[in-house]
C-alpha atoms as a PDB file:
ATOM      1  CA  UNK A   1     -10.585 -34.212 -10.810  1.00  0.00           C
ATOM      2  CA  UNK A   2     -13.235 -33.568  -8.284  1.00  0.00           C
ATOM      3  CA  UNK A   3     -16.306 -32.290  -9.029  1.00  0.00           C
ATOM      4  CA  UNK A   4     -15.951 -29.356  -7.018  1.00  0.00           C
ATOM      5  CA  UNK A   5     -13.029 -28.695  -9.440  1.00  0.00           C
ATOM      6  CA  UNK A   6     -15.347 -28.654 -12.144  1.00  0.00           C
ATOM      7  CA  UNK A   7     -17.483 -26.560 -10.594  1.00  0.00           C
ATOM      8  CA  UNK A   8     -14.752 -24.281 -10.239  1.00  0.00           C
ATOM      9  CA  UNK A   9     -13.468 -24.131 -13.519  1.00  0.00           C
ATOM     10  CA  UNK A  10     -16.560 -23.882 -15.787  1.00  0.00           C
ATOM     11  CA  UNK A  11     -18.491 -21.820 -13.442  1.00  0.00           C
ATOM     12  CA  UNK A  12     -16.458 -19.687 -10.874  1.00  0.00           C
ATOM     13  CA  UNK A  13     -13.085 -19.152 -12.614  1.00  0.00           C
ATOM     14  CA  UNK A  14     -11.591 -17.671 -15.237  1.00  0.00           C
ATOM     15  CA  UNK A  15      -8.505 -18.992 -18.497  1.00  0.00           C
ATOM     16  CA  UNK A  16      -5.544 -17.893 -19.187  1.00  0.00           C
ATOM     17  CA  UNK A  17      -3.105 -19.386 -21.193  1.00  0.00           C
ATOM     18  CA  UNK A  18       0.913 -19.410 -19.851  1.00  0.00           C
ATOM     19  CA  UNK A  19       2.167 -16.879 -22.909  1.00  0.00           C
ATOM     20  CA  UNK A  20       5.752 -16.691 -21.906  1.00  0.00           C
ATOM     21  CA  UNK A  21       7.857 -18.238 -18.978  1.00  0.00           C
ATOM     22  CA  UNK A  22      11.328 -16.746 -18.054  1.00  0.00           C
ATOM     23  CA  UNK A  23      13.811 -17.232 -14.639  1.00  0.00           C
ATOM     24  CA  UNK A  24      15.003 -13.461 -14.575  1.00  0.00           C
ATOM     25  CA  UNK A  25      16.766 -14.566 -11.297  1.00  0.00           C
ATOM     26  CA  UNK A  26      18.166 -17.712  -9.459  1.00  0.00           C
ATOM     27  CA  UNK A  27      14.996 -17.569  -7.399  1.00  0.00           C
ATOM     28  CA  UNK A  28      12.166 -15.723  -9.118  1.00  0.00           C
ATOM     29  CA  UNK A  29       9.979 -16.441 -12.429  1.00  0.00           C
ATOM     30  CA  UNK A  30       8.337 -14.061 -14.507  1.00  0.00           C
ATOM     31  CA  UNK A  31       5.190 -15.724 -15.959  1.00  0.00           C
ATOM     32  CA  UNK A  32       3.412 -13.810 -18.632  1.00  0.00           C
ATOM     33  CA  UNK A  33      -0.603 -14.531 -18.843  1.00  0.00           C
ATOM     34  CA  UNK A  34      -2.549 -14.365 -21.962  1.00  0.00           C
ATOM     35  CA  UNK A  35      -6.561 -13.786 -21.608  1.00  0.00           C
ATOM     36  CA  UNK A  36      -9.608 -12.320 -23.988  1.00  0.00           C
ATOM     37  CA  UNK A  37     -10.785 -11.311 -20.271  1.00  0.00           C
ATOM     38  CA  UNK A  38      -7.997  -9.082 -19.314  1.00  0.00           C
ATOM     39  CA  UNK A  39      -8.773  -6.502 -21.931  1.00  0.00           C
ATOM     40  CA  UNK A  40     -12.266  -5.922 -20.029  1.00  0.00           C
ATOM     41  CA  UNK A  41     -10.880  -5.816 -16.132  1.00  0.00           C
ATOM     42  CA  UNK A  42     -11.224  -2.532 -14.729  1.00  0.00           C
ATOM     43  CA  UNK A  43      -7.859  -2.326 -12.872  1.00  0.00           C
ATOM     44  CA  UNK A  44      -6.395  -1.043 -10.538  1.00  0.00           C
ATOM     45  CA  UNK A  45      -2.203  -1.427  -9.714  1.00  0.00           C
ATOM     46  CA  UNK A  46      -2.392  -3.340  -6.244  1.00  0.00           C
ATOM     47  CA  UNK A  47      -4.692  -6.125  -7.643  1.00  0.00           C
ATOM     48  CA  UNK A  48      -4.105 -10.008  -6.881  1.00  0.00           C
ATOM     49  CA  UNK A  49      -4.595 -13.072  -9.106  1.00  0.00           C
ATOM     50  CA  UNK A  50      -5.980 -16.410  -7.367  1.00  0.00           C
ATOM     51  CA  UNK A  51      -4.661 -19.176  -9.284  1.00  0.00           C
ATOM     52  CA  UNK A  52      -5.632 -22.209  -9.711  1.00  0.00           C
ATOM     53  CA  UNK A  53      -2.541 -23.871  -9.113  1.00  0.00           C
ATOM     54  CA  UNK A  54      -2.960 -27.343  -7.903  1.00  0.00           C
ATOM     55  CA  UNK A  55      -6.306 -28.005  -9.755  1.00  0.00           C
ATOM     56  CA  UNK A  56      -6.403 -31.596 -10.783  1.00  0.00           C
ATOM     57  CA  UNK A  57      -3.790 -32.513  -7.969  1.00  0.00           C
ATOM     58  CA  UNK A  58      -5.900 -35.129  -5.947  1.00  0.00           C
ATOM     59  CA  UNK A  59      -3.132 -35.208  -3.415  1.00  0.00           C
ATOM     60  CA  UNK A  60      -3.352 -31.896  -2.621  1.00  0.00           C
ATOM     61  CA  UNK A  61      -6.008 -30.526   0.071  1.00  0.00           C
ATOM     62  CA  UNK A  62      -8.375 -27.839  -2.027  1.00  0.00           C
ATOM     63  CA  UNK A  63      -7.225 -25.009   0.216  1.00  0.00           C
ATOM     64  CA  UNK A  64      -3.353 -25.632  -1.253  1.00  0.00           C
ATOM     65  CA  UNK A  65      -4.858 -25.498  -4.884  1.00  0.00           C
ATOM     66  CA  UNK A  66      -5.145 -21.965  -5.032  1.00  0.00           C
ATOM     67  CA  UNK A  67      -2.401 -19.141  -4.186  1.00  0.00           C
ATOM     68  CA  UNK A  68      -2.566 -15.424  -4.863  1.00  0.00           C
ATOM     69  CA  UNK A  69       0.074 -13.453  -6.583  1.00  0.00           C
ATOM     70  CA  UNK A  70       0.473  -9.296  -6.645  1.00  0.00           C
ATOM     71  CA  UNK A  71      -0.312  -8.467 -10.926  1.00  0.00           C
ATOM     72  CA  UNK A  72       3.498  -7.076 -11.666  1.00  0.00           C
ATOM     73  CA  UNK A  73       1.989  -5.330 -15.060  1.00  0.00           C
ATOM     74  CA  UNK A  74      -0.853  -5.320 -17.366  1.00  0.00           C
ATOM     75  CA  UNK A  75      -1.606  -4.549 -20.829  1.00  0.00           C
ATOM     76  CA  UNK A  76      -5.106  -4.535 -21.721  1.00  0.00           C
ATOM     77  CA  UNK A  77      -4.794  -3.767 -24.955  1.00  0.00           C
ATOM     78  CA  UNK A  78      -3.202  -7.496 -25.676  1.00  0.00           C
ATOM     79  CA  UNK A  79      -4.762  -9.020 -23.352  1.00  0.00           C
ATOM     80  CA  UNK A  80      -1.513  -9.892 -21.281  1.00  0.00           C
ATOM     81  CA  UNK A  81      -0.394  -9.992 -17.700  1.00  0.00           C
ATOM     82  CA  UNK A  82       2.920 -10.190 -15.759  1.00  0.00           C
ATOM     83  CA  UNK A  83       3.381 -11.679 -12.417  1.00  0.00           C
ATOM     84  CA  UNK A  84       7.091 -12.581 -10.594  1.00  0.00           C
ATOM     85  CA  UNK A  85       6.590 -15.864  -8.435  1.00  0.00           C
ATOM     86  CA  UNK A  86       9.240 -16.709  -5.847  1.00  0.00           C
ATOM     87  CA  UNK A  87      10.227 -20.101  -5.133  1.00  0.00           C
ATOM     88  CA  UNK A  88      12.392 -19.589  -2.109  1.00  0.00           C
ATOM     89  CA  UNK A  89       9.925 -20.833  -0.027  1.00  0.00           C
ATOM     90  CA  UNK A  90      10.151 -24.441  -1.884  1.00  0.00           C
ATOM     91  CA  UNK A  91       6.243 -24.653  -0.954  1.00  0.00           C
ATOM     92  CA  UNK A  92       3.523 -25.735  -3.594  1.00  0.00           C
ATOM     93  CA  UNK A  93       3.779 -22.423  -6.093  1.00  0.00           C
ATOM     94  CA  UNK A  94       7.303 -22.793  -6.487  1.00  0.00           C
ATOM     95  CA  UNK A  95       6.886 -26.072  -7.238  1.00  0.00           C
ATOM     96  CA  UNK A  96       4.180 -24.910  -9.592  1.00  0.00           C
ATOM     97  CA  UNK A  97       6.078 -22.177 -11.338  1.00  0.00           C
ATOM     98  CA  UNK A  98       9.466 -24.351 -11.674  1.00  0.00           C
ATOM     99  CA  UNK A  99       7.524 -27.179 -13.860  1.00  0.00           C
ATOM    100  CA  UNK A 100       4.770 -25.523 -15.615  1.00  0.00           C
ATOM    101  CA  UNK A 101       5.515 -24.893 -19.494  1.00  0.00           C
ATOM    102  CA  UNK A 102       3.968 -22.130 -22.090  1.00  0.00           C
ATOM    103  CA  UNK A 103       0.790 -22.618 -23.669  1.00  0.00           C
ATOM    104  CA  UNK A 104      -0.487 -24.533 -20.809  1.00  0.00           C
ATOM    105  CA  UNK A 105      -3.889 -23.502 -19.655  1.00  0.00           C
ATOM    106  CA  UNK A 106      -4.186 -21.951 -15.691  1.00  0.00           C
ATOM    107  CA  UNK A 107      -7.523 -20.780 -14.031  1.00  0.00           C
ATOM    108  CA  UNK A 108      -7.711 -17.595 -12.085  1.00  0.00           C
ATOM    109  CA  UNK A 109      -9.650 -14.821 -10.232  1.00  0.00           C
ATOM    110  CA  UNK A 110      -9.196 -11.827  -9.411  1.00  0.00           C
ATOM    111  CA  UNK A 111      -8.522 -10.548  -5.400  1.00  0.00           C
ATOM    112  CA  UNK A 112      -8.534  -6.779  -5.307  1.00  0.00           C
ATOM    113  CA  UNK A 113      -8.028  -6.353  -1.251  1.00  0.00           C
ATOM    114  CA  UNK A 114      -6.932  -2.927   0.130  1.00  0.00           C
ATOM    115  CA  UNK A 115      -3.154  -3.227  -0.817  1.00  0.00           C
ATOM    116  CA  UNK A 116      -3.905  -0.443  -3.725  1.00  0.00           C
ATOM    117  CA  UNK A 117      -2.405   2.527  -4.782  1.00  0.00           C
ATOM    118  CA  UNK A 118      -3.582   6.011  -3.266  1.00  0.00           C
ATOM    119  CA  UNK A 119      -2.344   9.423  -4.403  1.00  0.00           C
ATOM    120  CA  UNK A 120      -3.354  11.055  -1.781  1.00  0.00           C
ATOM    121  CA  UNK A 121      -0.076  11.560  -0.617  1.00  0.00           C
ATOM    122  CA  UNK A 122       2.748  13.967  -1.337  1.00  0.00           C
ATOM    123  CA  UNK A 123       5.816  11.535  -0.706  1.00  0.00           C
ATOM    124  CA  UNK A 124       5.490   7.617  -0.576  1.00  0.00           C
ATOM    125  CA  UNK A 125       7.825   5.053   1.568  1.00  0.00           C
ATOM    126  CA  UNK A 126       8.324   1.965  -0.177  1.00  0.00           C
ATOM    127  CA  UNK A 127       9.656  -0.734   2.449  1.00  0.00           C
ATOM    128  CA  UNK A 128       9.785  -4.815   1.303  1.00  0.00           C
ATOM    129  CA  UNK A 129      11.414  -7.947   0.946  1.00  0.00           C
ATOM    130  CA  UNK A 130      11.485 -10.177  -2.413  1.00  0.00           C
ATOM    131  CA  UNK A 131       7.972 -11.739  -1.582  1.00  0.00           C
ATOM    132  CA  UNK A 132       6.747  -8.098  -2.106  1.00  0.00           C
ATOM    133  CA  UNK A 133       8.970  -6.779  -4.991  1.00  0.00           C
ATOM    134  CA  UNK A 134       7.127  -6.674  -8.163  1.00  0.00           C
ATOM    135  CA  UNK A 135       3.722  -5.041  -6.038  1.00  0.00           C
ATOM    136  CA  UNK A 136       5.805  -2.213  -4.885  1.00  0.00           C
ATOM    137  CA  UNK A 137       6.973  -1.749  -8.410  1.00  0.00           C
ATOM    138  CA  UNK A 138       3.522  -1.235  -9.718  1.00  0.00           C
ATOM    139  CA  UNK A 139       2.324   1.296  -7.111  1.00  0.00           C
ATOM    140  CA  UNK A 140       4.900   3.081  -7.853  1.00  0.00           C
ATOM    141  CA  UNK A 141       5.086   2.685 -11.534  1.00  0.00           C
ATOM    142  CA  UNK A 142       1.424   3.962 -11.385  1.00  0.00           C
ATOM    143  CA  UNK A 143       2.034   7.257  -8.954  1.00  0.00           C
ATOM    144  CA  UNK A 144       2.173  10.423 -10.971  1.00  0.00           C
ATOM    145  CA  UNK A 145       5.802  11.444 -12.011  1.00  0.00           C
ATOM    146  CA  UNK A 146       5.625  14.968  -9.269  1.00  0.00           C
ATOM    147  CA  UNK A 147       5.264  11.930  -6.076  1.00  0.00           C
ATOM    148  CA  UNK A 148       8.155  11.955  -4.145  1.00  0.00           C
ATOM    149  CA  UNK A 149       8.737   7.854  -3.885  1.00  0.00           C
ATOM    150  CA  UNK A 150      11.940   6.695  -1.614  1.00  0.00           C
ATOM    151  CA  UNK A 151      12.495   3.164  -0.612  1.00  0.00           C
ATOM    152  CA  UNK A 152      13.797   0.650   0.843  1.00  0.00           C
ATOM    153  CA  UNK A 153      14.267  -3.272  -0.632  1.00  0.00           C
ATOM    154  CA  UNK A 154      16.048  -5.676   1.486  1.00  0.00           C
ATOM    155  CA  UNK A 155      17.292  -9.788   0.743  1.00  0.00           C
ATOM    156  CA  UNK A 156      20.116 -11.572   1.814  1.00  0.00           C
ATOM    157  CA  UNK A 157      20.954 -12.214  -1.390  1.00  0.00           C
ATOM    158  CA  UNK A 158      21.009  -9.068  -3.621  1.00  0.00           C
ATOM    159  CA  UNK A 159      21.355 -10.978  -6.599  1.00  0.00           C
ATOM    160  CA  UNK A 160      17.697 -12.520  -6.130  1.00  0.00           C
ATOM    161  CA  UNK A 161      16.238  -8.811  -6.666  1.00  0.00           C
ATOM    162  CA  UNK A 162      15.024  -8.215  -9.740  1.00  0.00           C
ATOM    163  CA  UNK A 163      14.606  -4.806 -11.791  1.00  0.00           C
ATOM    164  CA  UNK A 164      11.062  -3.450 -12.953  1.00  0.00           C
ATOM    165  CA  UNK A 165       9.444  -4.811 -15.754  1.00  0.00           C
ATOM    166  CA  UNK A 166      10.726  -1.760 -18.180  1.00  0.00           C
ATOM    167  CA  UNK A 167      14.580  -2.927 -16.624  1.00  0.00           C
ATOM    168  CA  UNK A 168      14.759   0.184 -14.595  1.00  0.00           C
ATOM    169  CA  UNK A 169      15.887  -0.423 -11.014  1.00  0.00           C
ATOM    170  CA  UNK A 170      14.017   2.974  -9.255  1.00  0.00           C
ATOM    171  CA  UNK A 171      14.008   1.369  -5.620  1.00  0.00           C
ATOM    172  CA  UNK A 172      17.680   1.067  -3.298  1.00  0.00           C
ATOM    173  CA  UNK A 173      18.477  -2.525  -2.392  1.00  0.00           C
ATOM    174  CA  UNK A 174      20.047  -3.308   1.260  1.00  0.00           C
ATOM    175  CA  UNK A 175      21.622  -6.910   1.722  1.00  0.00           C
ATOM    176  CA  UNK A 176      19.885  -7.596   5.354  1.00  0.00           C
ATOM    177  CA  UNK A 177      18.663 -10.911   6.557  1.00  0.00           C
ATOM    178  CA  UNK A 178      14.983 -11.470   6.829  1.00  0.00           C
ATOM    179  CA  UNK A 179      13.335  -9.760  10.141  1.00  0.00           C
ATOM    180  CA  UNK A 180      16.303  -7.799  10.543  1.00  0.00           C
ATOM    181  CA  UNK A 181      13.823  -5.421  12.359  1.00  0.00           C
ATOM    182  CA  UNK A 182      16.619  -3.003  14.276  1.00  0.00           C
ATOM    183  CA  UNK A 183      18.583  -2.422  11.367  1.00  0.00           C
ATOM    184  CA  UNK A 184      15.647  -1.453   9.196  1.00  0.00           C
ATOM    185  CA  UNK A 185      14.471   0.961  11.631  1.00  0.00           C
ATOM    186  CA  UNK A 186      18.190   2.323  11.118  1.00  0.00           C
ATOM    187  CA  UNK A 187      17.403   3.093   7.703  1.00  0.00           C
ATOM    188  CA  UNK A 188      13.839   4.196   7.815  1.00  0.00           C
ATOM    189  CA  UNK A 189      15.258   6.833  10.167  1.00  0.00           C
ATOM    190  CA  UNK A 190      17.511   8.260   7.488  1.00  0.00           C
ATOM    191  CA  UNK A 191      14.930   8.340   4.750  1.00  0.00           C
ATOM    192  CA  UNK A 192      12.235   9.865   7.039  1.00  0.00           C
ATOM    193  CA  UNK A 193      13.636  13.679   7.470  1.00  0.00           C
ATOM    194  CA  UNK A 194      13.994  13.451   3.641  1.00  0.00           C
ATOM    195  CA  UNK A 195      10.274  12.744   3.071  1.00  0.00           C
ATOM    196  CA  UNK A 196       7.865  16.399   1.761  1.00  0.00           C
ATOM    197  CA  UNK A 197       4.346  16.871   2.822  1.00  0.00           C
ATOM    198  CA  UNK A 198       1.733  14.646   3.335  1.00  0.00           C
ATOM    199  CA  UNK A 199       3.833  11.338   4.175  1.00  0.00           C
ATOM    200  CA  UNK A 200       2.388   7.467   3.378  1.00  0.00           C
ATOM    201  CA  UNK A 201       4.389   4.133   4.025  1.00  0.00           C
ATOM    202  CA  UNK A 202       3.817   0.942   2.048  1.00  0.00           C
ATOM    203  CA  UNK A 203       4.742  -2.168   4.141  1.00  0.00           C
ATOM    204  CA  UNK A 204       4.840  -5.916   2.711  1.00  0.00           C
ATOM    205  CA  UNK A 205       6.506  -8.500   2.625  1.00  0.00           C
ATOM    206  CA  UNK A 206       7.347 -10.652   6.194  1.00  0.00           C
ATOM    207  CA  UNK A 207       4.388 -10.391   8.587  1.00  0.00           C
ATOM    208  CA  UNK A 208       6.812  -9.997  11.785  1.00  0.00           C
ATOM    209  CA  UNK A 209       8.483  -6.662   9.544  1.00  0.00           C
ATOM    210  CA  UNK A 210       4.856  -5.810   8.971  1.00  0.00           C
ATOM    211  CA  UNK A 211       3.660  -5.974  12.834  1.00  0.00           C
ATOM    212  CA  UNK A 212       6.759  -4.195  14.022  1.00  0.00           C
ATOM    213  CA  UNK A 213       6.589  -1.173  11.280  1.00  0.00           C
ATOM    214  CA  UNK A 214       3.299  -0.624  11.590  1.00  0.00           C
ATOM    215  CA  UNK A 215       3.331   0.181  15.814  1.00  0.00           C
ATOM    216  CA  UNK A 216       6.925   1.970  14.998  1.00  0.00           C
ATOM    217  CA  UNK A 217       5.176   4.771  12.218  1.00  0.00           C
ATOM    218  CA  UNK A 218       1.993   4.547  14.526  1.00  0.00           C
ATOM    219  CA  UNK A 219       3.681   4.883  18.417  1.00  0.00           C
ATOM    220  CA  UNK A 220       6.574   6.463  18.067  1.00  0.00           C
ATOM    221  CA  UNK A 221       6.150   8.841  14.442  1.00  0.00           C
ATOM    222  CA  UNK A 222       2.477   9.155  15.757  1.00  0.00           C
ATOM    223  CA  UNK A 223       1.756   8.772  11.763  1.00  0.00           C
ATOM    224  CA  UNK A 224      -2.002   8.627  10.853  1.00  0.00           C
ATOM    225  CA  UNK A 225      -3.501   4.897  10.592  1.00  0.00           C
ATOM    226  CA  UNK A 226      -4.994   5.844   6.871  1.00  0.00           C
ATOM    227  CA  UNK A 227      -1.212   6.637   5.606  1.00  0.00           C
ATOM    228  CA  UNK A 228       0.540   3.031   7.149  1.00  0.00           C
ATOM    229  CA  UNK A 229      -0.628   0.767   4.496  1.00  0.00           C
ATOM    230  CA  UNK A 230       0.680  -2.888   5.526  1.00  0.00           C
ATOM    231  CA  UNK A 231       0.284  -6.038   3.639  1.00  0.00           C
ATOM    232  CA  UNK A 232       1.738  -9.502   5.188  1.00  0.00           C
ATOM    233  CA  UNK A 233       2.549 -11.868   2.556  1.00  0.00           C
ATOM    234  CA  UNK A 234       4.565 -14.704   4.333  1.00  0.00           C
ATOM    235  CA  UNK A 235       5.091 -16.055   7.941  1.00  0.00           C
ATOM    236  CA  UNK A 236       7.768 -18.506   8.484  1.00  0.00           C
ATOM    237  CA  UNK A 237       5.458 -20.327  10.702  1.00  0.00           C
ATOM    238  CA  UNK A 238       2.791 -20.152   8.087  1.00  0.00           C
ATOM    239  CA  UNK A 239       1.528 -22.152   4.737  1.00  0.00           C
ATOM    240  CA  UNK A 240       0.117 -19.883   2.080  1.00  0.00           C
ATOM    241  CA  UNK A 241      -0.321 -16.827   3.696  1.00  0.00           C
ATOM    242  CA  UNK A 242      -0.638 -14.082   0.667  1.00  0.00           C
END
């Protein structure tokens, strides 16, 4: 381990110990973390953790030791946290996730960005792929009960999806292949004219979706910039892009 490294994990980052480890579908993980610090974070749903993945791997380059993954849930008051890690992507966290083991120790920090819940709104869109499944949950597990929240979840595989972390499924599933960009736009089109009031749109997921959704609600439903809230988690041409 480099020095750097321990730099990193005395100084800079934080511990967590792997509390529970379950596959709750042929492609996705749910790890639970377990940390004296999570009882004191000031959260709010929309929140990353940076982990440490690949500390202690010499072979890999330092900026492939750390990936960031959307906090699923969070209970301060036992100090626990849930994220859902992917591995269709077959890149270094899904190696990660598919051979760590419980009890072992993982570093992390916290990435708040500007992916965050707002409820300023009056009726919420909800548009993603797997990648950005268990953040969408959380905003709108978090959104008071009167928010009007429709949605739209898409895989090829419908089995990968996964339901929220209480086992409620509030979001509609569409078996579409990734950047099927038309018939998306066939769908958002439906749920639009349903949507009350003040109107927001959370996009994440594929950055291509991302692009093309965001100059579609901008362009052509002239929708204000502050209520298109876009987050790019993967490219297909890309390594670790959150």
């Amino acid at each position: 381990m480099s020095l750097l490294e321990n730099i990193l994990k005395k100084v800079v980052l934080d511990e967590a110990i792997i509390h529970q480890k379950e596959k709750i579908t042929p492609s996705v993980y749910k790890i639970k973390l377990k940390s004296e610090s999570f009882k004191k974070i000031d959260f709010t749903p929309g929140y990353f953790l940076r982990l440490g993945i690949g500390i202690g791997n010499d072979e890999l380059s330092m900026k492939d030791k750390v990936r960031s993954y959307s906090v699923w849930d969070i209970d301060k008051s036992n100090g626990t946290l849930d994220l859902a890690i992917a591995t269709e992507s077959n890149g270094i966290g899904s190696k990660w996730v598919a051979n760590c083991k419980e009890n072992e120790t993982v570093y992390f920090k916290w990435k708040k960005g500007n992916f965050l819940i707002d409820n300023s709104a009056d009726s919420y869109l909800m548009i993603g792929d797997l990648s950005a499944l268990s953040h969408l949950y959380i905003l709108s597990r978090y959104l008071p009960k009167e928010k009007q929240v429709e949605s739209l979840i898409y895989s090829e595989n419908l089995n990968h999806l996964f339901a929220d972390i209480n086992n409620n499924k509030p979001f509609n599933f569409h078996s579409l292949k990734q950047n099927s960009i038309d018939d998306i736009l066939i769908i958002i089109k439906q749920i639009v004219p349903k949507m009350k009031g003040n109107k927001m749109v959370y996009i994440a997921g594929d950055s291509r979706v991302c692009i093309a959704l965001n100059q579609y609600f901008r362009k052509e439903l002239n929708w204000n910039t502050k209520n298109i809230k876009t987050k790019p988690f993967w490219n297909p041409k890309k390594k670790g892009l959150e």
